[in-house]
Protein backbone atom coordinates (compact mmCIF):
# COMPACT_ATOMS: atom_id res chain seq x y z
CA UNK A 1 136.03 37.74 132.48
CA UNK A 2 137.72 35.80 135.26
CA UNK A 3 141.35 35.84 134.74
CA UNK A 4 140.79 35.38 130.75
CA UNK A 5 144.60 36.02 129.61
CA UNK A 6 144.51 39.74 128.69
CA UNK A 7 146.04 39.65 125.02
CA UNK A 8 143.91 36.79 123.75
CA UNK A 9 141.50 39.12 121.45
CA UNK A 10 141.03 37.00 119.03
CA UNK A 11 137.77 34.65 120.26
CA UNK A 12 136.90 35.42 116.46
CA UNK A 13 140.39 33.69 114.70
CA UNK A 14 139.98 29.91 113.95
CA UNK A 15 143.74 29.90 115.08
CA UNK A 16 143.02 32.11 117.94
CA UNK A 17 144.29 30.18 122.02
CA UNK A 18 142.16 28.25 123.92
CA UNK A 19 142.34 28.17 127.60
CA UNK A 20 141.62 25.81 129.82
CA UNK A 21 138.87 26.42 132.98
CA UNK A 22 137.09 24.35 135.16
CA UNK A 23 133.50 23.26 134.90
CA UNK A 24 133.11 23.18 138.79
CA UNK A 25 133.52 27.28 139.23
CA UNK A 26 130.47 28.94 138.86
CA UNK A 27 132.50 32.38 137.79
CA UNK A 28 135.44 30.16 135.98
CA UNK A 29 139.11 31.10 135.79
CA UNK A 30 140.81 30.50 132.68
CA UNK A 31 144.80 29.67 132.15
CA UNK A 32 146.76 28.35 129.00
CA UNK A 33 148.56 26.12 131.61
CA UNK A 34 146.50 22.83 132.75
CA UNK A 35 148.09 22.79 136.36
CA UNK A 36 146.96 25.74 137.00
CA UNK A 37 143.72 25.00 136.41
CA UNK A 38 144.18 21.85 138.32
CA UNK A 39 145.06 23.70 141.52
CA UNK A 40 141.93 26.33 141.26
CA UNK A 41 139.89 23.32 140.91
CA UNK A 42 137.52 22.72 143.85
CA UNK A 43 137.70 19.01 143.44
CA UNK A 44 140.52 16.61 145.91
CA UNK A 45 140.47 13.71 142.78
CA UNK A 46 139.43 13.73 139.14
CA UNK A 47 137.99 11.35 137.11
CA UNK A 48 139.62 10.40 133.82
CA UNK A 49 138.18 11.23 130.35
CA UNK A 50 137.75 7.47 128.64
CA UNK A 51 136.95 9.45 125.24
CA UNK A 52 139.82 11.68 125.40
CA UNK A 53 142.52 8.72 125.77
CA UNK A 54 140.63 7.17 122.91
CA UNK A 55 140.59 10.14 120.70
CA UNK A 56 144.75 10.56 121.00
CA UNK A 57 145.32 7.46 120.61
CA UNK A 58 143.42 7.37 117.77
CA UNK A 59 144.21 10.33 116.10
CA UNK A 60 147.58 12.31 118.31
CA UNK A 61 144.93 14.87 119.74
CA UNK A 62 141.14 15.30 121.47
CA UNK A 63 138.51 16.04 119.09
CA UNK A 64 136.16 19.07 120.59
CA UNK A 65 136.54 20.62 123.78
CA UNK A 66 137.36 17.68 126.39
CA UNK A 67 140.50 17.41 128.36
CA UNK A 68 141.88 14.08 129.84
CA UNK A 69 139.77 15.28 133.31
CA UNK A 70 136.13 15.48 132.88
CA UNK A 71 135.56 18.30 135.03
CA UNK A 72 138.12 20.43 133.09
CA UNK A 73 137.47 21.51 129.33
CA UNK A 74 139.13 23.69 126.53
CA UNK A 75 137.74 27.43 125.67
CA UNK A 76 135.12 26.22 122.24
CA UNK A 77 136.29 27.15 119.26
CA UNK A 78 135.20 30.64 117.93
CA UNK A 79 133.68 31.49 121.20
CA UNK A 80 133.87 34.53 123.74
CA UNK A 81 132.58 33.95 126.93
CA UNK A 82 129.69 35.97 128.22
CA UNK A 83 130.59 36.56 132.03
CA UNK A 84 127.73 38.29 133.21
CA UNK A 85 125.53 35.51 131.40
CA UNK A 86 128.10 32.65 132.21
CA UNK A 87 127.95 31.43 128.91
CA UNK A 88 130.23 31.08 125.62
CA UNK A 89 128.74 33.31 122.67
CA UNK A 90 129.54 32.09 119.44
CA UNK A 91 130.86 33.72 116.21
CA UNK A 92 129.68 32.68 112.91
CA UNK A 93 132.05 30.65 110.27
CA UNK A 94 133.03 31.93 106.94
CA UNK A 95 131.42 30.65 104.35
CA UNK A 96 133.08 28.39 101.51
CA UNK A 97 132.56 29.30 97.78
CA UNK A 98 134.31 28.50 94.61
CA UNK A 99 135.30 31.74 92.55
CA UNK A 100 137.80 31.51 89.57
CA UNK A 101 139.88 34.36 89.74
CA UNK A 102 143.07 34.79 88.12
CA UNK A 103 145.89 33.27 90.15
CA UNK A 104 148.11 36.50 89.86
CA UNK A 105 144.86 38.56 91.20
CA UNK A 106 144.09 36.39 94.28
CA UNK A 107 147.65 36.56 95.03
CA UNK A 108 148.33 40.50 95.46
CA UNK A 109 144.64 40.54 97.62
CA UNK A 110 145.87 37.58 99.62
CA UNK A 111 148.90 39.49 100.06
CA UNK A 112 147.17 42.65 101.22
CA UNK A 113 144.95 40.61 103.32
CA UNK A 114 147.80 39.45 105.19
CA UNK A 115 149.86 42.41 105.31
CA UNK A 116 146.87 43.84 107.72
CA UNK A 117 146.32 41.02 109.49
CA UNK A 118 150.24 41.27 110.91
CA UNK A 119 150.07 44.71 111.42
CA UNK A 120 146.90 43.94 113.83
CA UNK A 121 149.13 41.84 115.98
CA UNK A 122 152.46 43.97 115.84
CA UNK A 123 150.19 47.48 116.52
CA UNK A 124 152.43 48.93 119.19
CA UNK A 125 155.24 46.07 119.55
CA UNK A 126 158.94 46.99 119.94
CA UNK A 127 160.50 43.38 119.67
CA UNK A 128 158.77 41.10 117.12
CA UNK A 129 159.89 37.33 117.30
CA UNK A 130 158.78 35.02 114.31
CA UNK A 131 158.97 31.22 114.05
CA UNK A 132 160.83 30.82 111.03
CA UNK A 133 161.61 27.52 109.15
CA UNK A 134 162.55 26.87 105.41
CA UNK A 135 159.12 26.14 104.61
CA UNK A 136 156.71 28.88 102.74
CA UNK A 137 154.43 29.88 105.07
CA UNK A 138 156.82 31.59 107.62
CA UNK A 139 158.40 32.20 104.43
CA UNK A 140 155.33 34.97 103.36
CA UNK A 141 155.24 35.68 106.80
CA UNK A 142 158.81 36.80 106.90
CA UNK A 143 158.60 38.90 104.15
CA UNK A 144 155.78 40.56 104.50
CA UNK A 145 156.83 41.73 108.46
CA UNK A 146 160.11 42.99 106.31
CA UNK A 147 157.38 44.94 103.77
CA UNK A 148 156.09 46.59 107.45
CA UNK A 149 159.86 47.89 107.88
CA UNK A 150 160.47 49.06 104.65
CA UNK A 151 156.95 50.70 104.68
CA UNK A 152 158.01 52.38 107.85
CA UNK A 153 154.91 50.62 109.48
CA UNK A 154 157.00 48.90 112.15
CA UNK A 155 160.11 50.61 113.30
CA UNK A 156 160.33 47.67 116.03
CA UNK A 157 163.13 45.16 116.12
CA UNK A 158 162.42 41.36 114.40
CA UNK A 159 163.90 38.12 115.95
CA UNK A 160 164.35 35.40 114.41
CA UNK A 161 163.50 31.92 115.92
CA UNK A 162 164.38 28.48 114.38
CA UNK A 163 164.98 24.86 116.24
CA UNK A 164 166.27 21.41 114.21
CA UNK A 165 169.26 19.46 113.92
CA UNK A 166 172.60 21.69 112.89
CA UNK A 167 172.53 20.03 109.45
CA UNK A 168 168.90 20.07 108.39
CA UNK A 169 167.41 22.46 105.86
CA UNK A 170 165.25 24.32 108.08
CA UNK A 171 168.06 25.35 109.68
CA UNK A 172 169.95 26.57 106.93
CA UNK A 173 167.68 28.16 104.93
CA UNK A 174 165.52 30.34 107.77
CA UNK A 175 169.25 31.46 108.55
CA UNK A 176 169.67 32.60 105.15
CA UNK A 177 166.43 34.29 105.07
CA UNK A 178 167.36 36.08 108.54
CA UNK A 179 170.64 37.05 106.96
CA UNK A 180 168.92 38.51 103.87
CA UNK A 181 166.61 40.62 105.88
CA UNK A 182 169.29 41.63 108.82
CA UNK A 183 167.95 40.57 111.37
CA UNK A 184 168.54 39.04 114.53
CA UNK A 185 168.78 35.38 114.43
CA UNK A 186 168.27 32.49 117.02
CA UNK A 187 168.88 29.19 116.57
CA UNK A 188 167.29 26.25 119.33
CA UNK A 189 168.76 22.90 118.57
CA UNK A 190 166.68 19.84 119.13
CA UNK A 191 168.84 16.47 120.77
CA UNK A 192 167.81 13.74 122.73
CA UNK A 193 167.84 16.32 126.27
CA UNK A 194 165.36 18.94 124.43
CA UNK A 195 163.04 16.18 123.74
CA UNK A 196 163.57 14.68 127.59
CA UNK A 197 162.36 18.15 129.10
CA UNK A 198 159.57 17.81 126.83
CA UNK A 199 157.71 15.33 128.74
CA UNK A 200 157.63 17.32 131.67
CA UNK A 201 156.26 20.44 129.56
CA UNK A 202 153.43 18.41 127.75
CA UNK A 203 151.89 17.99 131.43
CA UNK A 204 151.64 22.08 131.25
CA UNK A 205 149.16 21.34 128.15
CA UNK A 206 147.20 18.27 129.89
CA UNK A 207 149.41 15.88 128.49
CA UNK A 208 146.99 15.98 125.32
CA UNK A 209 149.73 15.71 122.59
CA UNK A 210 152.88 13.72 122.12
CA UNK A 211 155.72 15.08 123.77
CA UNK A 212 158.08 15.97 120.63
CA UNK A 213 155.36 18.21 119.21
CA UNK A 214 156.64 20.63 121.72
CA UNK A 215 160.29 20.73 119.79
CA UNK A 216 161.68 24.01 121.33
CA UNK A 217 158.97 25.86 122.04
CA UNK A 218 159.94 26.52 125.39
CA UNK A 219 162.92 28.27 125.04
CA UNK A 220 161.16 30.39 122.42
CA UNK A 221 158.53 31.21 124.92
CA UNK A 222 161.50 32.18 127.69
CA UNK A 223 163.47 33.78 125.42
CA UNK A 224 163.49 37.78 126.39
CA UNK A 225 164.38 39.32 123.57
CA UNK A 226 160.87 39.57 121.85
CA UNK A 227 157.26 41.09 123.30
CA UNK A 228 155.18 38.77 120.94
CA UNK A 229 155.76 36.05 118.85
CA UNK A 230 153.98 35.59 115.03
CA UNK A 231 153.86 32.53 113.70
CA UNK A 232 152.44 30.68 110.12
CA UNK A 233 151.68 27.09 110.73
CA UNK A 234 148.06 27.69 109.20
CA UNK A 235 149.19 28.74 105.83
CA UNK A 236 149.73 25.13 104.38
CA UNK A 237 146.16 24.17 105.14
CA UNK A 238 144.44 27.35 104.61
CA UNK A 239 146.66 28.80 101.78
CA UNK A 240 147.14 25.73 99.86
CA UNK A 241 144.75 23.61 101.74
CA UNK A 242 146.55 20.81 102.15
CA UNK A 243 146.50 18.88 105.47
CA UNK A 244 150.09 16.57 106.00
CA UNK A 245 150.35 16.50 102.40
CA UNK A 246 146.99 15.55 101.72
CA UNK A 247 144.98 17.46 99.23
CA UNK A 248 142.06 18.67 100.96
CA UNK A 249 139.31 16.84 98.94
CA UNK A 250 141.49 13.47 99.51
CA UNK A 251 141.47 14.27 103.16
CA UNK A 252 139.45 11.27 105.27
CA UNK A 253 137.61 11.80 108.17
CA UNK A 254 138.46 12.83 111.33
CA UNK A 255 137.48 9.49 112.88
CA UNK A 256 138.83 6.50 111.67
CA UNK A 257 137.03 3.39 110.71
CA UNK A 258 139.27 1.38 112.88
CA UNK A 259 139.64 3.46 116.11
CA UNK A 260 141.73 0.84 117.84
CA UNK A 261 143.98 -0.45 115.15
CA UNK A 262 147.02 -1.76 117.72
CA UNK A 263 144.42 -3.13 119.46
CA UNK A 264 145.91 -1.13 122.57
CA UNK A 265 142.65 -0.45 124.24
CA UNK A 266 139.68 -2.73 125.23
CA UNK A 267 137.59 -3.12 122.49
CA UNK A 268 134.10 -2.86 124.66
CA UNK A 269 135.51 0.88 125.91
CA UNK A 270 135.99 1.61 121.97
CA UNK A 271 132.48 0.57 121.20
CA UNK A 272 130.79 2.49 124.18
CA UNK A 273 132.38 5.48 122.54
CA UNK A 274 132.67 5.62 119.10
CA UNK A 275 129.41 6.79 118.28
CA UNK A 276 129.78 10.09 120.80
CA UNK A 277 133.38 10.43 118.59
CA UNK A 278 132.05 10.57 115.66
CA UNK A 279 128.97 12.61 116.81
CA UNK A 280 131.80 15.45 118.20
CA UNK A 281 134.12 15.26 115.53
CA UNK A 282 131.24 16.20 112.76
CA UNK A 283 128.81 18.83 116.14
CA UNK A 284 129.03 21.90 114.07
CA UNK A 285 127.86 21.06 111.03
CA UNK A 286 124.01 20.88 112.67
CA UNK A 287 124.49 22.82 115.88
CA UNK A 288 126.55 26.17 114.76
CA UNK A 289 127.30 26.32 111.24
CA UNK A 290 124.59 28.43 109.11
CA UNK A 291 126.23 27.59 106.23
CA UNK A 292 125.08 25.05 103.93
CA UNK A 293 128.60 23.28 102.23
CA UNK A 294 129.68 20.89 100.41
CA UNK A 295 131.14 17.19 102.23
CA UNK A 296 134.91 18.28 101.75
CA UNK A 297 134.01 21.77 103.20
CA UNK A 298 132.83 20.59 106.12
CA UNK A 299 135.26 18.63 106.53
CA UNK A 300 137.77 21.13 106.68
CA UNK A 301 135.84 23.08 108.84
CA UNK A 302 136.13 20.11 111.30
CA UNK A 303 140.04 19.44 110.53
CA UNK A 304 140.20 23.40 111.76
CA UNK A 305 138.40 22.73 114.33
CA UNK A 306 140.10 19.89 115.80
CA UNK A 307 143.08 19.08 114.35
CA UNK A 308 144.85 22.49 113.79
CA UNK A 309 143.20 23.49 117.46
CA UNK A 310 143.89 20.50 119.48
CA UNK A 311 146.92 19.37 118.06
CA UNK A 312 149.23 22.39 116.38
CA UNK A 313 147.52 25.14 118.91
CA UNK A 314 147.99 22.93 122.11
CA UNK A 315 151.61 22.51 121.31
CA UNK A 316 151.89 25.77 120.65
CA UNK A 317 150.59 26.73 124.07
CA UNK A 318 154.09 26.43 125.92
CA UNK A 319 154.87 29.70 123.97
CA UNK A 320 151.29 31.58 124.45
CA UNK A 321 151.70 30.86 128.41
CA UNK A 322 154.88 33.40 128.60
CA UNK A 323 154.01 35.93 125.59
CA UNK A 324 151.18 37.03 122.95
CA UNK A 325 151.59 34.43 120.18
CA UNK A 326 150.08 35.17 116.38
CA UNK A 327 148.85 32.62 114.13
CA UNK A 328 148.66 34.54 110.27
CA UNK A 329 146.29 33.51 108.04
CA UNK A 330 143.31 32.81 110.64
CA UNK A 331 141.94 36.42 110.51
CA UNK A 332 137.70 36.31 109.87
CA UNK A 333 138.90 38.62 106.63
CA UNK A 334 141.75 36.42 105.50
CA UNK A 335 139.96 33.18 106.02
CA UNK A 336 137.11 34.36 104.09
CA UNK A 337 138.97 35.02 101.28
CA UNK A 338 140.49 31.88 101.17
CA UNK A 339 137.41 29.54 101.57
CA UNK A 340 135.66 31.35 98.91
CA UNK A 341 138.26 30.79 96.59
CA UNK A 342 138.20 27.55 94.34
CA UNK A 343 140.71 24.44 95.14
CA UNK A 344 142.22 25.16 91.97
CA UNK A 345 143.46 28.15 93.63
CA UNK A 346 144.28 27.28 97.18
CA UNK A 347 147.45 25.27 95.71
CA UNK A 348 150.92 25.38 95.51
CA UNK A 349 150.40 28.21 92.33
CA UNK A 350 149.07 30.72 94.89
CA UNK A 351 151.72 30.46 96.75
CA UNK A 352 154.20 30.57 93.41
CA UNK A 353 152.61 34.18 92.58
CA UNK A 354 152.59 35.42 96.33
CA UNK A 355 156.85 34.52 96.57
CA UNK A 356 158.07 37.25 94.10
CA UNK A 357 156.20 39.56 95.63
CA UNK A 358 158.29 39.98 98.99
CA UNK A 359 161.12 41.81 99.36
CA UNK A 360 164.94 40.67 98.22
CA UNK A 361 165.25 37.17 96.59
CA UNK A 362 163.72 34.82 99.02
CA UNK A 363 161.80 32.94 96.72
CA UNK A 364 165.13 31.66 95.06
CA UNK A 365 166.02 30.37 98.86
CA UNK A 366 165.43 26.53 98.40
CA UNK A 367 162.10 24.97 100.08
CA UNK A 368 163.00 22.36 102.93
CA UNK A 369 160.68 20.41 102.19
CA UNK A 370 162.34 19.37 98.56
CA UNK A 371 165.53 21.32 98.18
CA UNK A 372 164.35 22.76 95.12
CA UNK A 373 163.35 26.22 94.38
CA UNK A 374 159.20 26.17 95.29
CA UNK A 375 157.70 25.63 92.07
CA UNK A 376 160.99 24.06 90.48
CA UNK A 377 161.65 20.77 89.43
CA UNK A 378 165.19 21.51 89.15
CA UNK A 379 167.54 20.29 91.80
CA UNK A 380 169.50 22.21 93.69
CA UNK A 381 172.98 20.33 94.15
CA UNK A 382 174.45 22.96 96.62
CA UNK A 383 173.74 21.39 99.71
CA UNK A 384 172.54 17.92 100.90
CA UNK A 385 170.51 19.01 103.86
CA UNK A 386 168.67 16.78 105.94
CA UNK A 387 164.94 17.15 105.09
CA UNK A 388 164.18 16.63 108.60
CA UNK A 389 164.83 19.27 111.16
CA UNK A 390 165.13 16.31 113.95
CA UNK A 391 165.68 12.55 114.82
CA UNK A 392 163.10 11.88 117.03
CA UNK A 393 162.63 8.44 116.27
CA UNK A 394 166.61 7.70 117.21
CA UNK A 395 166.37 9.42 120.21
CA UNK A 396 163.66 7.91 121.80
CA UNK A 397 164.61 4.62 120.55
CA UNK A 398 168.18 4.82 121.81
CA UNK A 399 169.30 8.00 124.05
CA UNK A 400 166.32 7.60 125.87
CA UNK A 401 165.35 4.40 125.84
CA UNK A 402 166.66 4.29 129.94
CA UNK A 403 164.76 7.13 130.24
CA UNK A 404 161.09 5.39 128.77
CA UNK A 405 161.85 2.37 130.85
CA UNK A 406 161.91 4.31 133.88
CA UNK A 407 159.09 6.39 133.38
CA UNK A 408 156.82 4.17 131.56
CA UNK A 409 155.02 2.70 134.53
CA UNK A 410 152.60 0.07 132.62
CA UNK A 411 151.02 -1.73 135.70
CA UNK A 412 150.01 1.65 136.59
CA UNK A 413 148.09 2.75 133.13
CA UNK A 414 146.97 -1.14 132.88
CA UNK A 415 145.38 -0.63 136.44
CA UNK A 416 142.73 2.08 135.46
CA UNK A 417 140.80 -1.44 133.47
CA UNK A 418 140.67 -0.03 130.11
CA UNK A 419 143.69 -1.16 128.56
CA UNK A 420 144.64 -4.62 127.03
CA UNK A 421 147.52 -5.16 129.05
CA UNK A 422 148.43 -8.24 126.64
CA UNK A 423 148.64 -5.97 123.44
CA UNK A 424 150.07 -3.01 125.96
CA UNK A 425 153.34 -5.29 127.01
CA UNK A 426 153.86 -6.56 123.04
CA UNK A 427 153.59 -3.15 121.64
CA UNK A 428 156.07 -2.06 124.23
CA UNK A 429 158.45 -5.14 123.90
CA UNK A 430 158.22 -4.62 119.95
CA UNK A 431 158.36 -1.17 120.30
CA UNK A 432 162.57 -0.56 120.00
CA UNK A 433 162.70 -3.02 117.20
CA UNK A 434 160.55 -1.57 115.05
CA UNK A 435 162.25 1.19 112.70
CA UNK A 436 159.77 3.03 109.58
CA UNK A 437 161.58 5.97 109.21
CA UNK A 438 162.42 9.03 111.58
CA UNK A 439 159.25 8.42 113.76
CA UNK A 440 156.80 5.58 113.32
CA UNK A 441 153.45 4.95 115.18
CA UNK A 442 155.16 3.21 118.00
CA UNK A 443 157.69 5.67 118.66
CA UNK A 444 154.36 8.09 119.02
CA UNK A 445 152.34 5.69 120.98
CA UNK A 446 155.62 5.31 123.42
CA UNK A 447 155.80 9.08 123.64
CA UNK A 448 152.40 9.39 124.72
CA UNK A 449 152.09 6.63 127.03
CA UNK A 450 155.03 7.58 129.04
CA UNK A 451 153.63 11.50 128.89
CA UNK A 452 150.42 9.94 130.25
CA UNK A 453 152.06 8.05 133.10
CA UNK A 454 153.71 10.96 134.55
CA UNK A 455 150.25 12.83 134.07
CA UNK A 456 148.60 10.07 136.09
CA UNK A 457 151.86 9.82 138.81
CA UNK A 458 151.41 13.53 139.57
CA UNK A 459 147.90 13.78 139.53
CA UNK A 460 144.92 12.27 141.18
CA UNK A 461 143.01 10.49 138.78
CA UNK A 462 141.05 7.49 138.92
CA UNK A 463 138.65 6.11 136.49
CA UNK A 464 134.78 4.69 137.48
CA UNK A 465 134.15 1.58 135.08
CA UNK A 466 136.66 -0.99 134.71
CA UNK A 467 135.80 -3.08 131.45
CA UNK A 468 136.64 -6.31 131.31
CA UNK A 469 139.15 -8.97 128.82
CA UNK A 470 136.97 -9.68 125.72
CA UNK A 471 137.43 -12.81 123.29
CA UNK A 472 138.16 -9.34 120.80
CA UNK A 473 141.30 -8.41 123.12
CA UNK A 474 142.57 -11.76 123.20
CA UNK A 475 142.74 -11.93 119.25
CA UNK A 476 143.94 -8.40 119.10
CA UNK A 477 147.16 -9.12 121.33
CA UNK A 478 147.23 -12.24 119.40
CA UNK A 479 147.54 -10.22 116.29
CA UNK A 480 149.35 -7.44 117.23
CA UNK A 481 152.71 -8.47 116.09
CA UNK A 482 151.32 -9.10 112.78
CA UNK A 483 150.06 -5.60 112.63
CA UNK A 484 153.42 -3.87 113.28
CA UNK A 485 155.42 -5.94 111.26
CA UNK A 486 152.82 -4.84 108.34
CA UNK A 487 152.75 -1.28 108.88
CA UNK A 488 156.85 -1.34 108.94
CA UNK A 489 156.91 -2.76 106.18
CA UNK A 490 153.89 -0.13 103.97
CA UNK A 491 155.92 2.53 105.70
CA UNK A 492 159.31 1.50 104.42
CA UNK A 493 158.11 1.13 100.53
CA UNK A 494 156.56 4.42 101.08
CA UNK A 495 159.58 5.84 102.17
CA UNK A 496 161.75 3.72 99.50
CA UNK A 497 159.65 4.92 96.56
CA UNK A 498 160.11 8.40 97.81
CA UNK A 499 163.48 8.27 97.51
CA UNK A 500 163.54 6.87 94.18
């Protein structure tokens, strides 16, 4: 395979990397970084993806295997390309079932699972870095890597790497957790110049998330003082299957109803593509999938697929680009496992019976997320921790508000015709008065906008049909205003009744 990136062996992993190649190449060459890809290109200009600009502004992230540039897509997902038949081969999904088990049972297989599955990655590592928060995942994570020690498995070194805010839980409790297993611990912090840098490193991924997704990945990815990196962002939606909080049978679909809610885009170009959305975002339930399942199975199959792929693997792509990175709980045998299991299962009490397993006291190390022992409604007064590990929605808002403005070229995004430039210059005027919380869906639109400005400054884009003003876009930037003001104010009940 042309220049496939040597450690990626794991085609077969729904959390496995996805490079990026070029459709131009006969014999294509593959790289984790876009620009790269850019350069081998044969092409002098490139013509924008319409669909992809819809899909993350839609949703934070492209659905399938587009790119911003048509000519350039992402490796498919559970594919291995077939060089000498220049074609992708694909691998078969695990099937979803429902056993009942008992809790305590599926816990000490899930456990075993796992344990394998990490010493597949280590195999012959000396330095072992993990991405360790004060959530559970990299919780189970961290203690089973300790089991490898103790089991003489591993006689390598572990690192231990955290980013947030000085005062935030994350930070305090993965430090504990490094503390209690002696081992070497590094803390990133995130400010208002991390996040800066960031939208100069999003451009390495094809400027297909929003900037602060990348938090402090790249110094974790520079960092010498690990060979690999292991990481457990899966384990909330395939351990517990929950997807941002969401219960996986509440989960909607990936497309919205309303794929233009600000109104931000010309409502014509949303119609032209909406269909060809929706047809992507549901492809392999006809086209690859043997499996027959159930309408919340599928679904997660396509949340997998496209949301933990193109948004939480593209971040994580800064770090894959410098060094081997891990994703636990994506193996073929440990996803198996966990789809056969029943919902009643995949919860937080699988989880509760997997903690007191590990070694030392961990599970009595508070959860970020609450503050509370996992599984414990009783509140722990000993610190008052932020819950959040950053401030995002300050920083862009104030710190680098001088830094949007200058960046932020709208003529230049209104120019390729597919924007309503009336809606485009309210959002942005309404933008640093709006406040729902830490980070609101301005603050993310901002972010993305300005990414996408430098992506289109430094490259040579251009885009074919220009659509024009519609009655629709008048009434939309009409209404815009409106709109905001309503989320803000859903957004700050939401976060009023949480506190209460």
């Amino acid at each position: 395979m042309s220049n496939w990136p040597s450690w990626i062996n794991t085609e077969d992993h729904i959390g496995s990397q996805y490079p990026f190649y070029s459709t131009n190449n006969r014999n294509p060459n593959f790289s984790l970084n876009f620009n790269e890809i850019l350069l081998d290109n044969t092409m002098d200009d490139y013509e924008l993806d319409l669909q992809s600009i819809i899909d993350i502004l839609m949703r934070g992230y492209i659905i399938g295997d587009k790119t911003l540039v048509k000519s350039i897509k992402r490796a498919p997902w559970l594919s291995r390309y077939n060089e000498k038949l220049n074609k992708w081969d694909y691998f078969d999904l695990p099937p979803h079932d429902k056993k009942l088990i008992d809790p305590k049972i599926a816990a000490v297989t899930l456990k075993e699972l796992l344990y394998e599955e990490i010493l597949n990655y280590i195999a012959d590592a000396k330095r072992v870095g993990i991405l360790l928060s004060g959530g559970m995942d990299s919780r189970i994570l961290a203690g089973l890597l300790k089991e490898t020690q103790i089991n003489k498995e591993f006689s390598g070194d572990v690192v231990v790497y955290n980013w947030g805010v000085s005062d935030s839980r994350d930070v305090w409790y993965a430090k504990r957790i490094a503390e209690e297993y002696n081992w070497d611990y590094k803390h990133f912090p995130l400010n208002s110049d991390v996040l800066k840098q960031n939208f100069y490193l999003v451009q390495k991924v094809g400027a297909e998330v929003f900037p602060y997704n990348l938090h402090a990945m790249n110094a974790v990815g520079n960092d010498t003082d690990s060979d690999i990196v292991l990481a457990g962002s899966y384990g909330d939606t395939l351990g517990r299957a929950e997807y941002n909080g969401t219960p996986l049978k509440e989960v909607p679909p990936i497309v919205h109803r309303n794929a233009n809610k600000l109104g931000l885009l010309k409502q014509k170009l949303v119609q032209d593509f909406y269909g060809e959305i929706k047809r992507e975002s549901m492809s392999y339930r006809d086209s690859v999938d043997k499996h027959k399942r159930e309408e919340y199975q599928y679904r997660e199959t396509e949340y997998q697929r496209n949301h933990s792929r193109r948004y939480l693997t593209t971040a994580m792509s800064i770090i894959a680009m410098r060094k081997p990175l891990y994703q636990i709980f994506t193996s073929p045998k440990v996803v198996q496992y966990l789809w056969g299991l029943d919902l009643s299962i995949r919860s937080d009490i699988l989880y509760s019976h997997i903690l007191p397993l590990l070694p030392g006291e961990i599970s009595l190390i508070p959860w970020a997320r609450t503050g509370m022992i996992f599984g414990s409604n009783e509140e722990i007064n000993v610190d008052n921790g932020r819950p959040s590990s950053h401030q995002y929605g300050d920083w862009l808002r104030n710190e680098l508000r001088s830094f949007i403005e200058s960046e932020l070229d709208l003529n230049l995004i209104a120019n390729i015709g597919i924007f309503n430039e009336k809606s485009l210059d309210r959002i942005y005027k309404l933008w640093p008065k709006s406040y729902a919380g830490n980070l609101n869906k301005l603050d993310a639109t901002i972010s993305w906008l300005t990414a996408f400005s430098i992506f289109l400054k430094n490259n040579n884009v251009s885009n074919q049909k220009v659509y024009k003003y519609s009655t629709k876009d008048k009434i939309n930037s009409i209404t815009v205003s409106t709109k905001i003001q309503g989320y803000t104010m859903i957004k700050e009940k939401l976060k009023n009744g949480r506190k209460r």
